[in-house]
N, C-alpha and C. Protein backbone atom coordinates (compact mmCIF):
# COMPACT_ATOMS: atom_id res chain seq x y z
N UNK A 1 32.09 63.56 124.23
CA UNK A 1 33.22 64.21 123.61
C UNK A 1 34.10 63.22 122.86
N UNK A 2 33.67 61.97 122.68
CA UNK A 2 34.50 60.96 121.73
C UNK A 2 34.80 61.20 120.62
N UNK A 3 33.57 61.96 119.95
CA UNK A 3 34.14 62.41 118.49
C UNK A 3 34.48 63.57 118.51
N UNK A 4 34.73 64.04 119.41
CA UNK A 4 35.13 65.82 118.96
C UNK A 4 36.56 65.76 117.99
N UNK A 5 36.61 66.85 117.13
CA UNK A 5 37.62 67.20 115.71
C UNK A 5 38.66 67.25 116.68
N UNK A 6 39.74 67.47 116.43
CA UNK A 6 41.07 67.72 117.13
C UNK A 6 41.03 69.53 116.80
N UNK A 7 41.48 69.84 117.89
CA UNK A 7 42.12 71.13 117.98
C UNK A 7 43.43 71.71 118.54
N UNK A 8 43.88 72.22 117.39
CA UNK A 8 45.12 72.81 117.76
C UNK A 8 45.50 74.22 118.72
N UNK A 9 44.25 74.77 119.84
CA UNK A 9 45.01 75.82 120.12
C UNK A 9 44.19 75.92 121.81
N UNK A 10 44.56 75.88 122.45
CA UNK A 10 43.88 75.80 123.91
C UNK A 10 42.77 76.43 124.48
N UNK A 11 42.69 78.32 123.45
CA UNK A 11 41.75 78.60 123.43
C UNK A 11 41.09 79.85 122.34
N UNK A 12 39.38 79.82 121.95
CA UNK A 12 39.25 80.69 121.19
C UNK A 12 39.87 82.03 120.80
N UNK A 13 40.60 81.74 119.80
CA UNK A 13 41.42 83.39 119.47
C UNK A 13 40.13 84.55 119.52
N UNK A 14 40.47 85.56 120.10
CA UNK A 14 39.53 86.41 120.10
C UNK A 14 38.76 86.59 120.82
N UNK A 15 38.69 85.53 121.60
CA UNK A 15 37.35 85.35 123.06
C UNK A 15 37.53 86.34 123.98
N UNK A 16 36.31 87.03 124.30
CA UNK A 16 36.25 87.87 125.17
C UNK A 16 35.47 88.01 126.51
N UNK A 17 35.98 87.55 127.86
CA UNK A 17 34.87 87.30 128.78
C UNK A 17 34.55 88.22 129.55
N UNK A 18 33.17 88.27 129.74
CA UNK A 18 32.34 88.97 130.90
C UNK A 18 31.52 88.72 131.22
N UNK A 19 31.02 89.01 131.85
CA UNK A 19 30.06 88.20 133.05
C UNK A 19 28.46 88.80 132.70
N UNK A 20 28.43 89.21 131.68
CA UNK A 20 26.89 89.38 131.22
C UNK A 20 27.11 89.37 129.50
N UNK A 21 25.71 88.77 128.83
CA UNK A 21 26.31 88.58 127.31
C UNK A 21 26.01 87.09 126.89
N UNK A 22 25.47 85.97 128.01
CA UNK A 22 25.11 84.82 127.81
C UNK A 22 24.12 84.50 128.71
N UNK A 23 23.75 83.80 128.58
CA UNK A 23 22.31 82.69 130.09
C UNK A 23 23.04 82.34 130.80
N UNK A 24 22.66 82.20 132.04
CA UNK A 24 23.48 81.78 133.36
C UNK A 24 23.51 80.46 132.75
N UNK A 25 24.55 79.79 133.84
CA UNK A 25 24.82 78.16 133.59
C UNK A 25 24.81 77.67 135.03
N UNK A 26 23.56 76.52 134.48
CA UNK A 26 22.46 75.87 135.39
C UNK A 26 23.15 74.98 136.32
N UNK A 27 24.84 74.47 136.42
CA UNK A 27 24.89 73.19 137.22
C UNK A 27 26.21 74.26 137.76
N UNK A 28 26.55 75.41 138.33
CA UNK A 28 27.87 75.44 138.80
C UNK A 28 29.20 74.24 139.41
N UNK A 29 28.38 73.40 140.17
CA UNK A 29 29.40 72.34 140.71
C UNK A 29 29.98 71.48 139.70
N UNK A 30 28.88 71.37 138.47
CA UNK A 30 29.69 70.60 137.37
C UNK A 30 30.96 71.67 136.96
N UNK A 31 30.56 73.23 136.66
CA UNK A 31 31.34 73.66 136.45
C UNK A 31 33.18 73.53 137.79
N UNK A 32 32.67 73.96 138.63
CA UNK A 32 33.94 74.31 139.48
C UNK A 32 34.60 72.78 140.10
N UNK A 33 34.02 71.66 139.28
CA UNK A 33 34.44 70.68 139.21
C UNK A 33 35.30 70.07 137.83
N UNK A 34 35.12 70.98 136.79
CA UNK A 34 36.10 70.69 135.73
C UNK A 34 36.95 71.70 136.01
N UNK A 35 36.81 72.75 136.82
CA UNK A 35 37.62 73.89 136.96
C UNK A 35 38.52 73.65 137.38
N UNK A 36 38.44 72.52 138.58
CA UNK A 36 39.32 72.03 139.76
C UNK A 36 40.21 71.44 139.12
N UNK A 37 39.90 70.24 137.86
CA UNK A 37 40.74 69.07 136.91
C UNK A 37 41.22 69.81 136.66
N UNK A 38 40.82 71.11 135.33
CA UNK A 38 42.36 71.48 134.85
C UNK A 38 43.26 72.39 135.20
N UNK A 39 42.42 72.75 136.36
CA UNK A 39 44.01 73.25 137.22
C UNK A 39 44.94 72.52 137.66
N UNK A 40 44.48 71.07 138.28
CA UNK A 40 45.60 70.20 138.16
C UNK A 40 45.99 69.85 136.68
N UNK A 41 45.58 69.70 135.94
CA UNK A 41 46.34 69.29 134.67
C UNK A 41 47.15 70.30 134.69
N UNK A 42 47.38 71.23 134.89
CA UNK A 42 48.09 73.00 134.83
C UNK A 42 49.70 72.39 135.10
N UNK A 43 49.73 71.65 136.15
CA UNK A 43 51.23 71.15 136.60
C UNK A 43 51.74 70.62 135.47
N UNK A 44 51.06 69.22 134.64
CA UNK A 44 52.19 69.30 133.63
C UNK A 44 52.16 69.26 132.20
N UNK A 45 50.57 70.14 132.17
CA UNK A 45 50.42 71.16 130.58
C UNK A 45 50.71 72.38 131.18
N UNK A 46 51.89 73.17 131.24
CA UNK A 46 51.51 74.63 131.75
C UNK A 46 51.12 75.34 130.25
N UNK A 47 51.11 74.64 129.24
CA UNK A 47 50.51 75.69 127.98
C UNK A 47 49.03 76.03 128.11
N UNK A 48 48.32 75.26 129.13
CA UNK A 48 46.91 75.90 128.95
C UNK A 48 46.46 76.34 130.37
N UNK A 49 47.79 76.63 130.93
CA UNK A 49 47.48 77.49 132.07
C UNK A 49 47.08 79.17 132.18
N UNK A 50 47.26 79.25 131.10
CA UNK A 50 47.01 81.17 131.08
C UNK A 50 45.08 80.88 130.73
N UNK A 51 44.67 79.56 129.83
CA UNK A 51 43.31 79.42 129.62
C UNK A 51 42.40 79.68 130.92
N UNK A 52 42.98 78.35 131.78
CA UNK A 52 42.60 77.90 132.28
C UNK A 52 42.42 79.02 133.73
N UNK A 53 43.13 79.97 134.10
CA UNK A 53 43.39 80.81 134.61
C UNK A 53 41.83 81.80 134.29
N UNK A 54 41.81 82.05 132.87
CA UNK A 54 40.86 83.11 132.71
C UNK A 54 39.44 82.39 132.90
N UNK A 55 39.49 81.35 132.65
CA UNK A 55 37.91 80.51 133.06
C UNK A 55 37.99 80.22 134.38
N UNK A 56 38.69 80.44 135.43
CA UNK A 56 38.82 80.75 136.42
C UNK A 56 37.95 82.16 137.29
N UNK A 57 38.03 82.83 136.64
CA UNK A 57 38.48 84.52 136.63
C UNK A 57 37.02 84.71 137.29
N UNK A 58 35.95 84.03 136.32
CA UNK A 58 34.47 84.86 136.69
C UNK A 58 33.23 83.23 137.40
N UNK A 59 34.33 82.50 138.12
CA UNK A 59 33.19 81.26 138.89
C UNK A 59 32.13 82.35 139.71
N UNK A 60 32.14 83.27 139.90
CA UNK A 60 31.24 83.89 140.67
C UNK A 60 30.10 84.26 139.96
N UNK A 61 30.04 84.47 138.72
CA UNK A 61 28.75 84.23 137.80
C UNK A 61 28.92 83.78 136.84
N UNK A 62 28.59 82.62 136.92
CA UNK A 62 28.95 81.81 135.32
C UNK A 62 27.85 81.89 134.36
N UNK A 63 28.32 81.40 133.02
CA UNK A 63 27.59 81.32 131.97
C UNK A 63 27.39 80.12 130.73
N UNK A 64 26.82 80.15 130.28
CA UNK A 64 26.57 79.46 129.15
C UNK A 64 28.03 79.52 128.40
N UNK A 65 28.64 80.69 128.28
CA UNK A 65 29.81 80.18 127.24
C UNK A 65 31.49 79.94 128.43
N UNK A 66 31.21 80.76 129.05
CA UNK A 66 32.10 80.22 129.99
C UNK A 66 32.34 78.45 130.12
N UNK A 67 30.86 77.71 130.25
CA UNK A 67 31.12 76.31 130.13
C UNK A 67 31.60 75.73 128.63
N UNK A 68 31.19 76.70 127.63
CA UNK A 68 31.60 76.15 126.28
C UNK A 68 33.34 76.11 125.77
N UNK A 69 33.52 77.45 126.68
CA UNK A 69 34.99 77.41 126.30
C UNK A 69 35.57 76.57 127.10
N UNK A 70 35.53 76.29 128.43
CA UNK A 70 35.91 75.02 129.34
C UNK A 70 35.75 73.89 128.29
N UNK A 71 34.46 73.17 127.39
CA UNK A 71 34.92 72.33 126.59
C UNK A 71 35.36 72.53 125.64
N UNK A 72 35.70 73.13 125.12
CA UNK A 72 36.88 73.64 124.23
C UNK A 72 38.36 72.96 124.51
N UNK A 73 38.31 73.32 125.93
CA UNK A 73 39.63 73.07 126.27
C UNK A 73 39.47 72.16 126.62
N UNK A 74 38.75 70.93 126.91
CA UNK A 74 39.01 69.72 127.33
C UNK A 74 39.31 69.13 126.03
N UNK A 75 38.70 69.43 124.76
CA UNK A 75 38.78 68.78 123.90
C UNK A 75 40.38 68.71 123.58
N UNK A 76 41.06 69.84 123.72
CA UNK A 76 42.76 70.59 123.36
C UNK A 76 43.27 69.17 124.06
N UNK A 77 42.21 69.48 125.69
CA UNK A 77 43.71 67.97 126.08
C UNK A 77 43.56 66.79 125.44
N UNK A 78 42.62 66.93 125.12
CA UNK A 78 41.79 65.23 124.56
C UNK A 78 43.02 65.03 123.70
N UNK A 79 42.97 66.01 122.92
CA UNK A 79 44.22 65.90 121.14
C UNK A 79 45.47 65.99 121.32
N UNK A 80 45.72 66.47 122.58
CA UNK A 80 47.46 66.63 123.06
C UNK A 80 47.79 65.67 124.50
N UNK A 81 47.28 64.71 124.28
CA UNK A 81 47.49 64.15 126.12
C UNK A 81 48.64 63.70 125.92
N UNK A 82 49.52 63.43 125.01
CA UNK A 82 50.64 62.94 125.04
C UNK A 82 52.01 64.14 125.17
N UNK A 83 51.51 65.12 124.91
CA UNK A 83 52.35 66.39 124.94
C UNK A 83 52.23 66.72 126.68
N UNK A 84 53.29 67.41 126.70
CA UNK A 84 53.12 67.79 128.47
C UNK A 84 54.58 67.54 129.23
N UNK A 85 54.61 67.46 130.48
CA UNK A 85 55.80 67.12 131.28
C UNK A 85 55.41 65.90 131.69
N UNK A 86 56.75 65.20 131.69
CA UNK A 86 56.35 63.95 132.18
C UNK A 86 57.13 63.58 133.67
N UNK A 87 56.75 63.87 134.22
CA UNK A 87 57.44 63.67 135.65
C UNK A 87 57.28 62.27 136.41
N UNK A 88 58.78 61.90 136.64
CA UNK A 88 58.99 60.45 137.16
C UNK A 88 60.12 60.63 138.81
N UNK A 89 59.77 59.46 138.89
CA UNK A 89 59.90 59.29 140.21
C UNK A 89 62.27 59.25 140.00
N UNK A 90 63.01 59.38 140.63
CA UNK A 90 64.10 59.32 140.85
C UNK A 90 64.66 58.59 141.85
N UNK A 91 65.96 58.03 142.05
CA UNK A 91 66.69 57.46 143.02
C UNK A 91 67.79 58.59 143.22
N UNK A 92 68.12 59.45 142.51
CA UNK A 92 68.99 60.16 142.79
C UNK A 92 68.73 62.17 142.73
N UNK A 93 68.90 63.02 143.63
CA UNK A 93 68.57 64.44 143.94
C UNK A 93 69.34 65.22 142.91
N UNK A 94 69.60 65.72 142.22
CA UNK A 94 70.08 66.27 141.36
C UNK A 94 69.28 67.77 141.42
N UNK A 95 70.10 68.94 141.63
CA UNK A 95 69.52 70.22 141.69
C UNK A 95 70.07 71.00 140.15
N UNK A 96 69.71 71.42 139.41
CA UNK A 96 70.46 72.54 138.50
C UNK A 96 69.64 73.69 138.55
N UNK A 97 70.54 74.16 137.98
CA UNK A 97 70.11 76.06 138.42
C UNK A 97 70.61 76.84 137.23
N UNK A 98 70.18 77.93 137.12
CA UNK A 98 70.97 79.18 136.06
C UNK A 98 70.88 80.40 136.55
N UNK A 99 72.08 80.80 136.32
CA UNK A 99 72.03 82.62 136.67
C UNK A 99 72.43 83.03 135.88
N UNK A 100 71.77 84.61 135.52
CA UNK A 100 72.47 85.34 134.37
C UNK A 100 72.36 86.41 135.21
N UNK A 101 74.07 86.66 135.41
CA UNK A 101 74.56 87.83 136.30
C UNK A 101 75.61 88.33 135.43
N UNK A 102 75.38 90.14 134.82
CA UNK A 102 76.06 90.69 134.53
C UNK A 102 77.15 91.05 135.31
């Protein structure tokens, strides 16, 4: 994936999944092993958490494009790793909050 193009959008507009419609996909553990990564990446990209969620959805029979759109989205982080939350360590607790009470 070194040369993959950059992409701007986390996932195929239009994609539609179900669980018949492709060839099974031959290594599941590879799969539910990138599944696992970007759910942790999820903490501090939550923009490709709604993706990452739906390639989630059908580990119980996977497919050929199910793994394609998974690299899809690795490629998204590949082009945005600098975008995200950046969470650091503190010396001091600081809580804030908001309410919107009519």
């Amino acid at each position: 994936m070194k040369e993959d193009k950059p992409i701007s959008t986390p996932m195929v507009g239009g994609l539609h999944f179900s669980e018949n419609g492709s060839e099974p996909f031959s290594d599941p553990a590879l799969y539910c092993n990138l599944a696992g990564a970007l759910q942790y990446i999820c903490i501090t990209h939550p923009d490709v958490s709604f993706c990452v969620n739906k390639l989630c959805q059908f580990m119980h029979s996977l497919t050929l494009a199910y793994f394609q759109a998974m690299k899809y989205e690795s490629s998204y982080l590949k082009c945005t790793i600098i975008h995200g939350l950046h969470l650091q360590r503190s010396s001091k607790l600081i809580l804030n909050g908001f309410i919107n009470a009519d």
